[in-house]
PDB file of N, CA and C in Angstrom:
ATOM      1  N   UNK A   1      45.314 -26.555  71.452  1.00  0.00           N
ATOM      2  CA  UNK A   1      44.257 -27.521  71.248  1.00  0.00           C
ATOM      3  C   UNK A   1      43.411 -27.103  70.043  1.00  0.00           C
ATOM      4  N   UNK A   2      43.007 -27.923  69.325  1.00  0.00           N
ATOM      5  CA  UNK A   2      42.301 -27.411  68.096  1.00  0.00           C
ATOM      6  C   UNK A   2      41.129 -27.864  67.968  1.00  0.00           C
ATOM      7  N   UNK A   3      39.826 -27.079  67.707  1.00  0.00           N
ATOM      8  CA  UNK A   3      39.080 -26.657  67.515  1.00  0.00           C
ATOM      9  C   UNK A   3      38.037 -27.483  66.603  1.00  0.00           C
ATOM     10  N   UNK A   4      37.055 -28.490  67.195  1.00  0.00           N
ATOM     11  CA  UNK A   4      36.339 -29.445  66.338  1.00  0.00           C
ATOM     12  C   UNK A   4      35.400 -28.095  65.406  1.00  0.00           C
ATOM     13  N   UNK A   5      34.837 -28.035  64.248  1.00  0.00           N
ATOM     14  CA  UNK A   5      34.436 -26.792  63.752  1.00  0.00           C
ATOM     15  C   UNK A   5      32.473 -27.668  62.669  1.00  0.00           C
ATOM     16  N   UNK A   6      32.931 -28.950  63.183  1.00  0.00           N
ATOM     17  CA  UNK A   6      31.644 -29.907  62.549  1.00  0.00           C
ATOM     18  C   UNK A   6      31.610 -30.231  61.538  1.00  0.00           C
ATOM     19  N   UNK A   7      32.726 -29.579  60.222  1.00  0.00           N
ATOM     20  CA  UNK A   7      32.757 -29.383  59.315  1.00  0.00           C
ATOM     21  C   UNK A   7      33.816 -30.748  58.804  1.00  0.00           C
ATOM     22  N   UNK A   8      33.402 -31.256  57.665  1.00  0.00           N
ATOM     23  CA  UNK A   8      34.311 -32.270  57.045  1.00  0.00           C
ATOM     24  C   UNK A   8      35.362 -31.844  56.300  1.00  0.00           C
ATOM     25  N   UNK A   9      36.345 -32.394  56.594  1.00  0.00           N
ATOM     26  CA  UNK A   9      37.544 -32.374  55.362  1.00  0.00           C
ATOM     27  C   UNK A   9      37.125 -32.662  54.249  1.00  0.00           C
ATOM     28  N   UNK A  10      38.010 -32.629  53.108  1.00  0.00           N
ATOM     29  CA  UNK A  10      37.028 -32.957  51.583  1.00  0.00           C
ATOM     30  C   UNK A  10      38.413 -33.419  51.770  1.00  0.00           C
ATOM     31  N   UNK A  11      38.003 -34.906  51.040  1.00  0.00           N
ATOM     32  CA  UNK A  11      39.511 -35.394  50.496  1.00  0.00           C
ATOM     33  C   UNK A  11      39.281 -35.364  48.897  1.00  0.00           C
ATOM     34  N   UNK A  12      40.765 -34.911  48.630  1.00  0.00           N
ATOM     35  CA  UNK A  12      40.635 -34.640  47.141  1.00  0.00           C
ATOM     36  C   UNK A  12      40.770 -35.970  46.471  1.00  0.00           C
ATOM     37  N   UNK A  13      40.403 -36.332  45.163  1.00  0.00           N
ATOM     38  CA  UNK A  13      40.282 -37.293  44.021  1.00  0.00           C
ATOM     39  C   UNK A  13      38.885 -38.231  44.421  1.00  0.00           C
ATOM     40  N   UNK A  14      38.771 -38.200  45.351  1.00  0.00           N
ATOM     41  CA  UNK A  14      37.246 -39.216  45.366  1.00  0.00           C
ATOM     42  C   UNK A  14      36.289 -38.168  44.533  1.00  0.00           C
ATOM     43  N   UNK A  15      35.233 -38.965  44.346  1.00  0.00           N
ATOM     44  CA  UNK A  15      33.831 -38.581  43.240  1.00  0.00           C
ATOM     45  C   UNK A  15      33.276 -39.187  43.635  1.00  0.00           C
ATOM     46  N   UNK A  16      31.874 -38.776  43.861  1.00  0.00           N
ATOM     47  CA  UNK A  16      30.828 -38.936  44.285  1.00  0.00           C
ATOM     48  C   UNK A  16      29.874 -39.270  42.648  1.00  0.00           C
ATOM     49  N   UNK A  17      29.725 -40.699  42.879  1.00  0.00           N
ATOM     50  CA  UNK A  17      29.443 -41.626  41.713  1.00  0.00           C
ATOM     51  C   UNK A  17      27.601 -41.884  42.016  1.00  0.00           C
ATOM     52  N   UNK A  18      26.284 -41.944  41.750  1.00  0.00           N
ATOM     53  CA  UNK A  18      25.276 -41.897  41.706  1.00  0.00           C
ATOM     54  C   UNK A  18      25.026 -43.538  40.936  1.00  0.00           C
ATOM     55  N   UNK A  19      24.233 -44.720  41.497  1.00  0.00           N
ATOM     56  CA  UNK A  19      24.055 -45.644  40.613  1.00  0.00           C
ATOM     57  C   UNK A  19      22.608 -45.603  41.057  1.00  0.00           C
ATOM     58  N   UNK A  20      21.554 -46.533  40.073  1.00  0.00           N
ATOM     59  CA  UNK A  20      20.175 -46.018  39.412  1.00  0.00           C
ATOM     60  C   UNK A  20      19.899 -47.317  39.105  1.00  0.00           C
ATOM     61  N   UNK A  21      18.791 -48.126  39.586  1.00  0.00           N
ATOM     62  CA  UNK A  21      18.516 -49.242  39.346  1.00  0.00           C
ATOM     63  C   UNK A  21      16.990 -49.536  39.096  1.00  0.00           C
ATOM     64  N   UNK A  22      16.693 -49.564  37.855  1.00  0.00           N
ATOM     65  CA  UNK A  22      15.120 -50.017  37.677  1.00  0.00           C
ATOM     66  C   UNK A  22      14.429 -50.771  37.928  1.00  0.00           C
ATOM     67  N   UNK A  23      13.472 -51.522  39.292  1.00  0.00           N
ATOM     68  CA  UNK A  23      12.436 -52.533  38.960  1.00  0.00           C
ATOM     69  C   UNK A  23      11.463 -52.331  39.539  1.00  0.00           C
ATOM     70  N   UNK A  24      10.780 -53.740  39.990  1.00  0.00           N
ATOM     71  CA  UNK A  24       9.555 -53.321  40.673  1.00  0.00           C
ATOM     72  C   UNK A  24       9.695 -52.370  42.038  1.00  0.00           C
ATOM     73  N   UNK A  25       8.506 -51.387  42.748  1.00  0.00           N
ATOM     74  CA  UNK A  25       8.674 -50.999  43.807  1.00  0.00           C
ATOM     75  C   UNK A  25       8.379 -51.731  44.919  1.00  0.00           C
ATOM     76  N   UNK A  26       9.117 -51.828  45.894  1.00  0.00           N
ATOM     77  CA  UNK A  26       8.873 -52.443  46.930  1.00  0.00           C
ATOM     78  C   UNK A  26      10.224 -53.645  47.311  1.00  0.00           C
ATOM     79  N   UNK A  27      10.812 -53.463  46.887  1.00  0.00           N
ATOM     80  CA  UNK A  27      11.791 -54.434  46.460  1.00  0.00           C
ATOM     81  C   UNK A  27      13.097 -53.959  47.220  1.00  0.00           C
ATOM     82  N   UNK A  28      14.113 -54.892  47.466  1.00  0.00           N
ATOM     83  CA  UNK A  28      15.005 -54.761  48.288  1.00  0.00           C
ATOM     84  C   UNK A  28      16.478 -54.733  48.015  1.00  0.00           C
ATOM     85  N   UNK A  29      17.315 -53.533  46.953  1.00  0.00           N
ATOM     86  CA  UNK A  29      18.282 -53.290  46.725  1.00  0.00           C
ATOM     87  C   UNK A  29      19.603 -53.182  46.756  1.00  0.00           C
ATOM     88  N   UNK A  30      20.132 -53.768  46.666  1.00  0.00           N
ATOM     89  CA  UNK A  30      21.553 -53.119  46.980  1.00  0.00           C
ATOM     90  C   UNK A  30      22.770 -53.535  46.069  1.00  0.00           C
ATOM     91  N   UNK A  31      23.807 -53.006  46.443  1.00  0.00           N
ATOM     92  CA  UNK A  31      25.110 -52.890  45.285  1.00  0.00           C
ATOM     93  C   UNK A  31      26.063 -53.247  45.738  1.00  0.00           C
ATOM     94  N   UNK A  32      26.748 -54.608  45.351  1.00  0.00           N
ATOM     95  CA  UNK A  32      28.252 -55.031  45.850  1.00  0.00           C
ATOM     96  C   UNK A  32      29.109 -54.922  44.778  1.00  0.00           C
ATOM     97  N   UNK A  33      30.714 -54.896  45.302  1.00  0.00           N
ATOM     98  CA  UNK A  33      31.124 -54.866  43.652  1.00  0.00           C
ATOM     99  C   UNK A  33      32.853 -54.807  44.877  1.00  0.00           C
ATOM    100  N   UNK A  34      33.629 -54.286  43.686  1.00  0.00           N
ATOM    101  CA  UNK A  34      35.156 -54.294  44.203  1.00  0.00           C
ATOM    102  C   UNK A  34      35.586 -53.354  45.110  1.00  0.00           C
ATOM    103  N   UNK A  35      34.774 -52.451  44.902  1.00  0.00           N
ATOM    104  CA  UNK A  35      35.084 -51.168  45.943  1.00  0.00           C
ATOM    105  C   UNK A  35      34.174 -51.782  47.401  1.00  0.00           C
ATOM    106  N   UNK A  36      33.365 -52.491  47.555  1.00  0.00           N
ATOM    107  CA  UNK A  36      33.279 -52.879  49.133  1.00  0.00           C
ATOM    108  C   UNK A  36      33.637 -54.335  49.437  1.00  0.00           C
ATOM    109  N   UNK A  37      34.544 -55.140  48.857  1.00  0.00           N
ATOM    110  CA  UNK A  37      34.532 -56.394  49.518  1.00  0.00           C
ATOM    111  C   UNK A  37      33.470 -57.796  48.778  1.00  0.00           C
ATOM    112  N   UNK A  38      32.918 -57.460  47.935  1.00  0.00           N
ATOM    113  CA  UNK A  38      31.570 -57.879  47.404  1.00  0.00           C
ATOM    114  C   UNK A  38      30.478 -58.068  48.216  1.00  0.00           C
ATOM    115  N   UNK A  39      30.365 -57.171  49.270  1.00  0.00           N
ATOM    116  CA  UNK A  39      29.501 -57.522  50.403  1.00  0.00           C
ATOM    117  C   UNK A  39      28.244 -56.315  49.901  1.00  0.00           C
ATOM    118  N   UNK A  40      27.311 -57.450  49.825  1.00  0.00           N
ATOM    119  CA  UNK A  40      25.763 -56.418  49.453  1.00  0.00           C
ATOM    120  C   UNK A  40      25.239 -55.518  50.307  1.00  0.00           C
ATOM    121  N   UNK A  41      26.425 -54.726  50.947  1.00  0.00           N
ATOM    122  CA  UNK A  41      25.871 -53.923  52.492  1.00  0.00           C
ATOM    123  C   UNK A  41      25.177 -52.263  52.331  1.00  0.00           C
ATOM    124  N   UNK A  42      25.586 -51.882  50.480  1.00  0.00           N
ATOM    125  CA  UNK A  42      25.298 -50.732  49.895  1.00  0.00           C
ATOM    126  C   UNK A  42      23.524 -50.144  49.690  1.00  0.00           C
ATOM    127  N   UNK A  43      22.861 -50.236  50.236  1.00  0.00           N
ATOM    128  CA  UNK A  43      21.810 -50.620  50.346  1.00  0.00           C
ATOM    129  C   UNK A  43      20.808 -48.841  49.012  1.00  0.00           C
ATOM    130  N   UNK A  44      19.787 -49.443  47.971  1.00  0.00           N
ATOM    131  CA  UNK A  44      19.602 -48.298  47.020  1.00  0.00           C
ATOM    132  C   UNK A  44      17.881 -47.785  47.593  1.00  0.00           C
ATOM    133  N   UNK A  45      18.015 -47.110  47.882  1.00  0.00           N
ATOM    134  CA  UNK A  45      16.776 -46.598  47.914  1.00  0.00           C
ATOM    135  C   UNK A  45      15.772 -45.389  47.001  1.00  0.00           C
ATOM    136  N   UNK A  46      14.569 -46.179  47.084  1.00  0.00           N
ATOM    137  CA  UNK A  46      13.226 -45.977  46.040  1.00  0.00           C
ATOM    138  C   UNK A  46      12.502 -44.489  46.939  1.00  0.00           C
ATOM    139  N   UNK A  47      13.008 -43.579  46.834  1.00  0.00           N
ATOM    140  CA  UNK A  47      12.257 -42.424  47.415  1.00  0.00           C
ATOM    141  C   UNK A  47      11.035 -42.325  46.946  1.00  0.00           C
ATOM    142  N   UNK A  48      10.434 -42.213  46.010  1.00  0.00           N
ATOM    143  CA  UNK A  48       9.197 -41.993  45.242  1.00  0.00           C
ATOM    144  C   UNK A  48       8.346 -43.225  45.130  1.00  0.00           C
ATOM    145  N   UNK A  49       8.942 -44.468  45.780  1.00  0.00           N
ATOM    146  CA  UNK A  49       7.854 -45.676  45.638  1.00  0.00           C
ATOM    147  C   UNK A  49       7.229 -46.024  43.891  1.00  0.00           C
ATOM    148  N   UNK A  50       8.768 -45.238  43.259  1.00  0.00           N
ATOM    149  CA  UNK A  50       8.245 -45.135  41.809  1.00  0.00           C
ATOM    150  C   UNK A  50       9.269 -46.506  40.654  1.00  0.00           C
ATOM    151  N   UNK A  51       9.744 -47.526  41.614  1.00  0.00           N
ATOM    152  CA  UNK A  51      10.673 -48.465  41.130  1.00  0.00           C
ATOM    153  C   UNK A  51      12.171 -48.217  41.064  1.00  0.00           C
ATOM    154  N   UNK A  52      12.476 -47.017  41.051  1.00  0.00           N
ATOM    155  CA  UNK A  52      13.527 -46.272  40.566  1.00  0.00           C
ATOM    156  C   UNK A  52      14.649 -46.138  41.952  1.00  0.00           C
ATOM    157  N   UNK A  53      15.028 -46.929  41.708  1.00  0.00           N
ATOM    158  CA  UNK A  53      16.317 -47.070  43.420  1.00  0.00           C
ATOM    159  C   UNK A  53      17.458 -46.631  42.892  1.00  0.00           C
ATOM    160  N   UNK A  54      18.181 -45.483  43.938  1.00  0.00           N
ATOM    161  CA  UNK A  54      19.299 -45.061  43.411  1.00  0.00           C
ATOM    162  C   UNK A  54      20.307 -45.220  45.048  1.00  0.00           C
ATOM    163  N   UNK A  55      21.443 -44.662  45.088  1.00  0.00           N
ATOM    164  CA  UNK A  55      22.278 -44.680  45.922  1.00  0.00           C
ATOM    165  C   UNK A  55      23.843 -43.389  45.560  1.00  0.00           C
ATOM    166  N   UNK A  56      24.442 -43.238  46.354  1.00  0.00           N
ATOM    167  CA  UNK A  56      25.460 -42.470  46.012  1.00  0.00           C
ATOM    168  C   UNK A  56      26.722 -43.301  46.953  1.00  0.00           C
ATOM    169  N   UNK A  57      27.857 -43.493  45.979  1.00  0.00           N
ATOM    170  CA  UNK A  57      28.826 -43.932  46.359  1.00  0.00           C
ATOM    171  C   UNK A  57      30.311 -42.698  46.604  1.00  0.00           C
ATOM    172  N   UNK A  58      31.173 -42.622  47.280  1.00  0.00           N
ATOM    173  CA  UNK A  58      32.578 -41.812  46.940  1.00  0.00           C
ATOM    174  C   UNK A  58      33.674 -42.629  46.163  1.00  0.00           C
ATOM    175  N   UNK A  59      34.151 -42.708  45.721  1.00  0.00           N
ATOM    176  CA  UNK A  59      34.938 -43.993  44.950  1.00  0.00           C
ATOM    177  C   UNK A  59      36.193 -42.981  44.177  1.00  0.00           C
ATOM    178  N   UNK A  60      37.661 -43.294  44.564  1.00  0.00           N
ATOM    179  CA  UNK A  60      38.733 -42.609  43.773  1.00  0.00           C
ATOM    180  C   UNK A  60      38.565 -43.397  42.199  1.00  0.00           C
ATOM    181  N   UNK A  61      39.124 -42.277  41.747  1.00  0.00           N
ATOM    182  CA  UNK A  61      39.139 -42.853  40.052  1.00  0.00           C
ATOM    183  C   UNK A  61      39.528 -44.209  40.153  1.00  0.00           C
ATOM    184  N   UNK A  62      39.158 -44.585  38.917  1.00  0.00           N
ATOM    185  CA  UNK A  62      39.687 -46.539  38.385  1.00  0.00           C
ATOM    186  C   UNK A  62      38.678 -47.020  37.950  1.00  0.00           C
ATOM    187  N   UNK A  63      38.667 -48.268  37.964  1.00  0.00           N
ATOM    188  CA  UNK A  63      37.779 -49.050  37.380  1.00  0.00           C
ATOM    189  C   UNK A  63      36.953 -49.920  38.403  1.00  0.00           C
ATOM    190  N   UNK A  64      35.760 -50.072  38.789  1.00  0.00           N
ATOM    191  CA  UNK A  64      35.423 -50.966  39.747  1.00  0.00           C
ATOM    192  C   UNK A  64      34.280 -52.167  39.283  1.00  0.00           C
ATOM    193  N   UNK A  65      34.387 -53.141  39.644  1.00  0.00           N
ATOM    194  CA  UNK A  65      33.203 -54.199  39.146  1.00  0.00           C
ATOM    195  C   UNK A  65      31.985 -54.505  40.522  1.00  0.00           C
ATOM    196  N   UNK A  66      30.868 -54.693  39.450  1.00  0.00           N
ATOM    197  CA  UNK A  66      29.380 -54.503  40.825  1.00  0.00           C
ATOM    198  C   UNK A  66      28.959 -55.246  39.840  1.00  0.00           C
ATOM    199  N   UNK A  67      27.508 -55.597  40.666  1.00  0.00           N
ATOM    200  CA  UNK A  67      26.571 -56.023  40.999  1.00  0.00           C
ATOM    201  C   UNK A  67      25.368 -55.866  41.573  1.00  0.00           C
ATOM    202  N   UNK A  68      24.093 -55.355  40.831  1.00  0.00           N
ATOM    203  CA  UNK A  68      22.953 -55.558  41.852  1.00  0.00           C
ATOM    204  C   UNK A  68      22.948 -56.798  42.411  1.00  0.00           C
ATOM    205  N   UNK A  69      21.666 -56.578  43.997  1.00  0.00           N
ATOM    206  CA  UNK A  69      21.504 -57.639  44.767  1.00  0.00           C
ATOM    207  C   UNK A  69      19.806 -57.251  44.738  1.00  0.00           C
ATOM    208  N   UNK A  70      19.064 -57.574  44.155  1.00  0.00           N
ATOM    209  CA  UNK A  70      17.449 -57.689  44.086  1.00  0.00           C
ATOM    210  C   UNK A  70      16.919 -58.604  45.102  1.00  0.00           C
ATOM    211  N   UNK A  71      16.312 -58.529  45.737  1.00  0.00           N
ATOM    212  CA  UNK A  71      15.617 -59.233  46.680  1.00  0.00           C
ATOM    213  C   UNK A  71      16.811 -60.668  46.320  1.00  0.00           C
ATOM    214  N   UNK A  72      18.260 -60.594  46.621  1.00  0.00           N
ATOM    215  CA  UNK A  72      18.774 -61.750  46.857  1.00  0.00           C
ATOM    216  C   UNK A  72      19.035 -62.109  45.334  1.00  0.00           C
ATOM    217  N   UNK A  73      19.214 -61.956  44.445  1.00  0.00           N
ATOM    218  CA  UNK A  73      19.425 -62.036  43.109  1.00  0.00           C
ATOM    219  C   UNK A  73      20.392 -61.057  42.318  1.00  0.00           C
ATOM    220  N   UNK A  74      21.249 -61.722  42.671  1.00  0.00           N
ATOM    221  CA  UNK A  74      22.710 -61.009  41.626  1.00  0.00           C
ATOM    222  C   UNK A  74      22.253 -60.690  40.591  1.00  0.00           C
ATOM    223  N   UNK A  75      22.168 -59.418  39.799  1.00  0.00           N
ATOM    224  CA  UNK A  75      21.989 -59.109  38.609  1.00  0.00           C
ATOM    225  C   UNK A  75      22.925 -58.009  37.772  1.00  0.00           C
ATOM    226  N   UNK A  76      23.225 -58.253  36.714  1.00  0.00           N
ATOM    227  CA  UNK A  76      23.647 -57.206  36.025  1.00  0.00           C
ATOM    228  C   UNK A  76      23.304 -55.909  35.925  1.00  0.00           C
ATOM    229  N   UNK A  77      23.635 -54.529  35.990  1.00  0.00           N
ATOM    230  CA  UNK A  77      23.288 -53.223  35.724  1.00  0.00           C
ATOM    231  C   UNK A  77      22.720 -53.499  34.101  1.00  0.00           C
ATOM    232  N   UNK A  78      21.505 -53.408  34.256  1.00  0.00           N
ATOM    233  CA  UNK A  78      20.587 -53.009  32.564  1.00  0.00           C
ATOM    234  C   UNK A  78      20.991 -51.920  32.089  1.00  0.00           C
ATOM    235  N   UNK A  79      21.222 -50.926  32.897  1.00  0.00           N
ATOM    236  CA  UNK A  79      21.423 -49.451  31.894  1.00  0.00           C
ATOM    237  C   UNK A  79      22.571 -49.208  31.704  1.00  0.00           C
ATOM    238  N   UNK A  80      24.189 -50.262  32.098  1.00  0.00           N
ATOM    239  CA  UNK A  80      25.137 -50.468  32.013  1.00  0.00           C
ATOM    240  C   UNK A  80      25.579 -50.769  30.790  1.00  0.00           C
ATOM    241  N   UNK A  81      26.254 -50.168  29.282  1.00  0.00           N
ATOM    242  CA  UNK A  81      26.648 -51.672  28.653  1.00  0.00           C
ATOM    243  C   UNK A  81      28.364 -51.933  28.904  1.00  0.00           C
ATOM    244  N   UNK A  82      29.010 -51.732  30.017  1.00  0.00           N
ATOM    245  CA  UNK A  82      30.178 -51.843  29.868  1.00  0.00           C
ATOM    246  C   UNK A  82      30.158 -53.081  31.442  1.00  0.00           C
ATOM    247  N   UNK A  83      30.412 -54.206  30.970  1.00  0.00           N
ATOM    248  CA  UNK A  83      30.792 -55.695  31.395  1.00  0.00           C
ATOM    249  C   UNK A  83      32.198 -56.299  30.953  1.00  0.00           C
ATOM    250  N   UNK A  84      32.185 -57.059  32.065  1.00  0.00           N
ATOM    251  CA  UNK A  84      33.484 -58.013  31.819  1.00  0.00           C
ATOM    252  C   UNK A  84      33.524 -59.422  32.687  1.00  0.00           C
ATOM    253  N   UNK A  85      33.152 -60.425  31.761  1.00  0.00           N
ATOM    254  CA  UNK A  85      33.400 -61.963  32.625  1.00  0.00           C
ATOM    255  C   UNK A  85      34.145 -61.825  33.775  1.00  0.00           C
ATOM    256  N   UNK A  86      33.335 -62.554  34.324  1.00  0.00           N
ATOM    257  CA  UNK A  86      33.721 -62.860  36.629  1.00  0.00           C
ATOM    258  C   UNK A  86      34.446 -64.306  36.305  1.00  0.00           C
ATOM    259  N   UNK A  87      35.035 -64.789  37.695  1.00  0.00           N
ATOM    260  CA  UNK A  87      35.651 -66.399  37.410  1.00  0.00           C
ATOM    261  C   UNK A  87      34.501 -67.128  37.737  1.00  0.00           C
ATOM    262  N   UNK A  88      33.229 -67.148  38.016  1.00  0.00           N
ATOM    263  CA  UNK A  88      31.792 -68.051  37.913  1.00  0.00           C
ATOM    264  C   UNK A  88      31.526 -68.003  36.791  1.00  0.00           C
ATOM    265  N   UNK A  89      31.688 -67.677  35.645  1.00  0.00           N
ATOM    266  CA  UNK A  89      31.107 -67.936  34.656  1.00  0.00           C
ATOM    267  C   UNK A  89      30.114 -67.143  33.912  1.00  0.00           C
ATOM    268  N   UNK A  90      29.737 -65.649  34.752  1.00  0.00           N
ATOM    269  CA  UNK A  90      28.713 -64.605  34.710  1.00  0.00           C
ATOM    270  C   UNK A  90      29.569 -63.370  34.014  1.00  0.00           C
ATOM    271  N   UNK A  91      28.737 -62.545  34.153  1.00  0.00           N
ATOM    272  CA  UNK A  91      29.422 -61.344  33.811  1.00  0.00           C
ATOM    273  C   UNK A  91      28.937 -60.153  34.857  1.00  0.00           C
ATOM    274  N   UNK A  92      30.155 -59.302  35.632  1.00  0.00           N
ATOM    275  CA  UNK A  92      30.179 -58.476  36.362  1.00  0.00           C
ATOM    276  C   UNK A  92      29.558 -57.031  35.269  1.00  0.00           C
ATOM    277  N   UNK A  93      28.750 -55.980  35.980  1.00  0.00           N
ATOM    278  CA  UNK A  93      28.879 -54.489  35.484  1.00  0.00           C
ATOM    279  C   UNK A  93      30.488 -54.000  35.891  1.00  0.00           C
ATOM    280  N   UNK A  94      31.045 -53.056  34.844  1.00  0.00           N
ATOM    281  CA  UNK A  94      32.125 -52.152  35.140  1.00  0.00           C
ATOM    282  C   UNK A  94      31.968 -50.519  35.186  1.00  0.00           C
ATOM    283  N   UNK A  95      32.311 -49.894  36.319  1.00  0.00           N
ATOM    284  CA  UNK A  95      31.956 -49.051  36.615  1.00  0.00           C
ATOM    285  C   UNK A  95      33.276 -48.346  36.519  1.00  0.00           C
ATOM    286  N   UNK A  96      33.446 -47.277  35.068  1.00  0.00           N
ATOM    287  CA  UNK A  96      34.689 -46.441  34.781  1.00  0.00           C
ATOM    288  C   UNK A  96      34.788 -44.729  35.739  1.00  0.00           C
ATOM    289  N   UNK A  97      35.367 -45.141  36.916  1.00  0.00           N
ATOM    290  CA  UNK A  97      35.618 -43.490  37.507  1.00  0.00           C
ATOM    291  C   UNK A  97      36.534 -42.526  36.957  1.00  0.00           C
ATOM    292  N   UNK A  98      36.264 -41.640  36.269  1.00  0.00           N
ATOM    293  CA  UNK A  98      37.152 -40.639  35.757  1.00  0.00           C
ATOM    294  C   UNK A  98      37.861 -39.889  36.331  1.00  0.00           C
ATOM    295  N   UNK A  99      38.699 -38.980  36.613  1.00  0.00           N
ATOM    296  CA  UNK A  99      39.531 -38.467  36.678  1.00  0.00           C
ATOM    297  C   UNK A  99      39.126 -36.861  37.576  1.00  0.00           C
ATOM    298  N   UNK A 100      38.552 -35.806  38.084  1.00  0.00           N
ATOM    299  CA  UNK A 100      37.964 -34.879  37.716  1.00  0.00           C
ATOM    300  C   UNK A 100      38.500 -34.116  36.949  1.00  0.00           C
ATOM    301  N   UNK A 101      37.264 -33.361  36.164  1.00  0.00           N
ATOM    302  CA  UNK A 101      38.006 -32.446  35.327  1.00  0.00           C
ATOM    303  C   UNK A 101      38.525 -31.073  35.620  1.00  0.00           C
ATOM    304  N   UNK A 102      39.246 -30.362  35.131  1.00  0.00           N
ATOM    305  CA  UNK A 102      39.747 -29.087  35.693  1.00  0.00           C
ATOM    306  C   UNK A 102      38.446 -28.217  34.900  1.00  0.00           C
TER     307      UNK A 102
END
């Protein structure tokens, strides 16, 4: 019988990706995109009540497309400049996961 030890497996190639979203404080965040379904369930939080909402994702290398969700308002990543037209007519953020390095 083996031995629960509390401790997590690490699965190798995921990265632990950090996204950073600037606005007002008080405001209600979150991040959909290709890696969840486009479902705004990623939710960013403002520790410092200083506007500054961040979140941490695991995501294997590739390419993934997001979206902030601002109090209900799809928006583009501002500190993003790498985009690519959606089939609505908008333009998605692209989020490039690298590889790790040795």
């Amino acid at each position: 019988m083996e031995k629960k030890t509390g401790k997590r497996k690490s699965v190798s190639g995921y990265r632990v990706i950090t996204l950073t979203c600037e606005t007002e404080p008080g405001k209600k965040v979150f991040v959909a995109g290709s890696f969840n379904d486009w479902k705004p369930e990623k939710q960013l939080v403002d520790k410092n009540n200083s506007g500054v909402y961040r979140c941490q994702l695991r995501l294997m290398p590739g390419e993934y497309q997001y979206k902030f969700v601002i109090d209900g308002n799809w928006c583009l990543d501002a500190e993003n400049p790498n985009f690519i037209p959606n089939d609505f007519g908008t333009l998605n953020s692209l989020l490039l996961v690298r590889e790790k390095e040795l």
